[in-house]
Structure formats: C-alpha cells, structure tokens
Protein backbone atom coordinates (compact mmCIF):
# COMPACT_ATOMS: atom_id res chain seq x y z
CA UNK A 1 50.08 -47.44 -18.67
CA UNK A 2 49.40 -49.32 -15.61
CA UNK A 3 46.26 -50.80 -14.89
CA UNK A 4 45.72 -48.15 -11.74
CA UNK A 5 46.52 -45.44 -13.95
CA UNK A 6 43.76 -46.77 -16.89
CA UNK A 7 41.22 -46.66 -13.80
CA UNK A 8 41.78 -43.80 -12.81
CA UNK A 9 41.64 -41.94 -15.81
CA UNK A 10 38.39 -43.89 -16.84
CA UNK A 11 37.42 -42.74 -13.68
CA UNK A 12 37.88 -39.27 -14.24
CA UNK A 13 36.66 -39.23 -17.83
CA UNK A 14 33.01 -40.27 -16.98
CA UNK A 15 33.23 -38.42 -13.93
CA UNK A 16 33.78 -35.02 -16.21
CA UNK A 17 31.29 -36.24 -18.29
CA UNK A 18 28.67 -36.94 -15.58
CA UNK A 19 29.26 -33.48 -14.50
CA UNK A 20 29.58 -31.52 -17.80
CA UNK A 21 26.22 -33.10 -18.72
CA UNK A 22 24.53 -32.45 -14.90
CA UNK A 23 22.44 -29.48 -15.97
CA UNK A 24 20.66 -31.40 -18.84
CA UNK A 25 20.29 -33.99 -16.80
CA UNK A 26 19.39 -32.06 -13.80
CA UNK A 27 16.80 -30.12 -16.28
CA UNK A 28 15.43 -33.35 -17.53
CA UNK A 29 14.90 -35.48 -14.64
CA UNK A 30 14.34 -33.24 -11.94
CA UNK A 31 10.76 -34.51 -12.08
CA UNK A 32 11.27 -38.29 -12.64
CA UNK A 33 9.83 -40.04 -9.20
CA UNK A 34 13.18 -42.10 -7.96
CA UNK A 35 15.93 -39.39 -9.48
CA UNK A 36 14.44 -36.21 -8.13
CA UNK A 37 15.97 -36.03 -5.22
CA UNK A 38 19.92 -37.14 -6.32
CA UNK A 39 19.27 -34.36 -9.12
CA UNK A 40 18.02 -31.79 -6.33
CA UNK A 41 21.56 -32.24 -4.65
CA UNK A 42 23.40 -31.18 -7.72
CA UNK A 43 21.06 -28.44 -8.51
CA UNK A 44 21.81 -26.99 -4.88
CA UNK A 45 25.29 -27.12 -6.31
CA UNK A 46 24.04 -24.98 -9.48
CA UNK A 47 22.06 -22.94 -7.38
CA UNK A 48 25.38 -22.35 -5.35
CA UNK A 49 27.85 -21.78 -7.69
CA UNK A 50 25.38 -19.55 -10.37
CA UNK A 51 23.72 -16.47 -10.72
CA UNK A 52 20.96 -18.33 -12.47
CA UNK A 53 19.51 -15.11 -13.70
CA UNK A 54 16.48 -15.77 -15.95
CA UNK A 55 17.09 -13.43 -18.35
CA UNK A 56 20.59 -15.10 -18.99
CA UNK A 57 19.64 -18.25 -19.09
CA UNK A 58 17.64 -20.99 -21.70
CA UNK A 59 14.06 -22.22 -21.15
CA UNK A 60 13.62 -25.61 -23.06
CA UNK A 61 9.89 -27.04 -23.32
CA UNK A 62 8.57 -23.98 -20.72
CA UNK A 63 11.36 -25.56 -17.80
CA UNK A 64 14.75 -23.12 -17.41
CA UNK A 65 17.81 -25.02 -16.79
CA UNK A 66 19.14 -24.71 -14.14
CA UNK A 67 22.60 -22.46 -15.06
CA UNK A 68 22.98 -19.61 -17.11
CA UNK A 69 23.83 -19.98 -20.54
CA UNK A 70 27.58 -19.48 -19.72
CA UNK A 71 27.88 -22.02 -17.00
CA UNK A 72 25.98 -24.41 -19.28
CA UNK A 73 28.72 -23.75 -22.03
CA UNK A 74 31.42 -24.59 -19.45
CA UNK A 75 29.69 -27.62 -18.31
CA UNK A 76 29.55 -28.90 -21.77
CA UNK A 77 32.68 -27.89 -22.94
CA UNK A 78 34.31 -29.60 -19.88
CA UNK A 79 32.50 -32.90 -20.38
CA UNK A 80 32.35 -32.81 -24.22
CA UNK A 81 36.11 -32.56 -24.28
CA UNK A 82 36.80 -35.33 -21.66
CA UNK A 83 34.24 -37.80 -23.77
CA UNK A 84 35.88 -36.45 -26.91
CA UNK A 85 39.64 -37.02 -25.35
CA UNK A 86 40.39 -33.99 -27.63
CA UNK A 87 42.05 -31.08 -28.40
CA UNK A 88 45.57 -32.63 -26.73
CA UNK A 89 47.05 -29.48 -26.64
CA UNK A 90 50.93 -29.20 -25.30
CA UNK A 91 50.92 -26.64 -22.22
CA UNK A 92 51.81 -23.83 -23.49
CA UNK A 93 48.86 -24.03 -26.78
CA UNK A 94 46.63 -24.96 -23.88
CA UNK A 95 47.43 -22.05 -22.01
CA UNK A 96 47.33 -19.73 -25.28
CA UNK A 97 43.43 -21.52 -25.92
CA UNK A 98 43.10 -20.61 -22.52
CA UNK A 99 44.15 -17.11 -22.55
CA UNK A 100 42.18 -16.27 -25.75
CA UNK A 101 39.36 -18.26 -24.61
CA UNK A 102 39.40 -15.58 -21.25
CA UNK A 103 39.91 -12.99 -23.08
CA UNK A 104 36.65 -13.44 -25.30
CA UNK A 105 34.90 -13.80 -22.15
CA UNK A 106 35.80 -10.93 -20.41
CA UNK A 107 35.48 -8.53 -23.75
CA UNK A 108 32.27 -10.00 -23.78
CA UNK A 109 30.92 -9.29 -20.25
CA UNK A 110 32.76 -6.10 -20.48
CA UNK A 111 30.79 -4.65 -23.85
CA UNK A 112 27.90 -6.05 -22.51
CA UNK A 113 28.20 -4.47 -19.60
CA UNK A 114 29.32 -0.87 -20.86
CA UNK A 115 26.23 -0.91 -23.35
CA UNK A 116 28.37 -1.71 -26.62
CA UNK A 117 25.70 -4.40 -27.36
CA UNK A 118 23.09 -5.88 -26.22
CA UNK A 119 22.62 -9.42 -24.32
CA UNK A 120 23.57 -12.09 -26.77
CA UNK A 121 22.92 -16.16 -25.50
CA UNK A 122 25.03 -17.69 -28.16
CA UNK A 123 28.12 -16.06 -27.64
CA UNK A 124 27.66 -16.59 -23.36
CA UNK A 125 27.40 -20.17 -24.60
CA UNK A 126 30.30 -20.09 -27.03
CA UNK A 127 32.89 -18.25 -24.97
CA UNK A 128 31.91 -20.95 -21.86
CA UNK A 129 32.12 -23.72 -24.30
CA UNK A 130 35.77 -22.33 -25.71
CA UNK A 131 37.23 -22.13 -22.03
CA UNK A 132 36.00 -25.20 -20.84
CA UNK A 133 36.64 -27.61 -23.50
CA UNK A 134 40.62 -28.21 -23.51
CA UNK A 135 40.09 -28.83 -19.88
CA UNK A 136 39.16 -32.23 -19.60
CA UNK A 137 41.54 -33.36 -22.14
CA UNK A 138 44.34 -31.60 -20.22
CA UNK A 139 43.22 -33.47 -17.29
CA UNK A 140 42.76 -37.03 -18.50
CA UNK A 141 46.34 -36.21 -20.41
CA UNK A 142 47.91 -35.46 -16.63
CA UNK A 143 46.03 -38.50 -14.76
CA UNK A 144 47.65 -40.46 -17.99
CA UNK A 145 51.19 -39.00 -17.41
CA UNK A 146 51.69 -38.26 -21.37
C-alpha cells in the first residue's frame, strides 16, 4: 500500500472515530471553558440531524446526551468498528449484516409503534450499534483497495 493510501486511511479511521465518539464527547465537555464552543458546533449537528426526544434518549450524571439512544448506537458502532478495523466482511455478508441489521430496526420501530411493546433503550441502542458497526470497516477496507 502506498504511503498516500496509508494516510488516507489513517485519516479516515480517526476521523470515524472522532465522530462515532462526538456525542460522549460532546456530553462530557460541553462545559469545559476552551472546548465548549468546538463541541457546540457538533452538537448543532446532533441537534440537526436528531429527534433528540427525551424520553428516547440517556441521561448520565443528571446531563442527557445529546442523541437519542439509537443515533448514539450508530455513532458508536461506526467509530467502534473503524478503531476495531473489524468485522471485514466481503460485500455481499456486509450487505446481508446490513439487511438484517435494517430489518431489526424497522421491526423494532414498527412494534413499538403499533403498541406490541413498550419503549425499550437497549434494543434502540443495539439495533443502531448492529447497523453501524461493519461500516467503518467497509470503509477503511475501500480507502485500502483490499
């Protein structure tokens, strides 16, 4: 691999990293004096892109993150598969993953949301973390060209 290439996907491994560990560190810094404001730009970004709906979402030491408890699983899943550099899945097991993965997650809003069950954290967490985490692998795998 060329040195360009090693960069790069260096590059791209913290980067998914950085971000798949932003709302911890959003949550845990957002009051430290010289960080508040870089973590106030990326929690316009989760205040953007989620529903941040208190009820669906954790509250650590009396402070609420600042996604739900499904964005927070894809965060993590994204950046602890790029740190892990694992599952390396060939396309068409990542796309199965991926496909199963979905499917939990729309059986789950769906029972949810037809009364079949009640509101349940863990598995918003779990069905974020199981589509998210052959992501970053798959990623660092096409930056790497194997």
């Amino acid at each position: 691999m060329s040195r360009a290439r090693r960069l790069l996907t260096w590059t791209l491994r913290l980067t998914l990293v950085l971000v798949g560990s932003g709302p911890l560190l959003v949550w845990a810094l957002r009051d430290v004096p010289l960080v508040g404001g870089a973590t106030a730009l990326l929690d316009g970004w989760f205040q953007y892109q989620c529903h941040r709906d208190p009820s669906r979402s954790e509250r650590w030491f009396g402070s609420f993150l600042p996604v739900c408890d499904r964005c927070l699983g894809i965060y993590l899943g994204m950046g602890l598969g790029a740190l892990l550099d694992r599952p390396r899945l060939e396309v068409r097991w990542l796309q199965l993953w991926m496909g199963a993965a979905a499917l939990a997650m729309v059986l789950d809003v769906a029972s949810e949301a037809v009364g079949l069950r009640p509101p349940w954290a863990p598995l918003r967490l779990v069905t974020g973390l199981a589509l998210a985490f052959p992501v970053g692998p798959a990623l660092l795998r096409l930056v790497r060209g194997d």
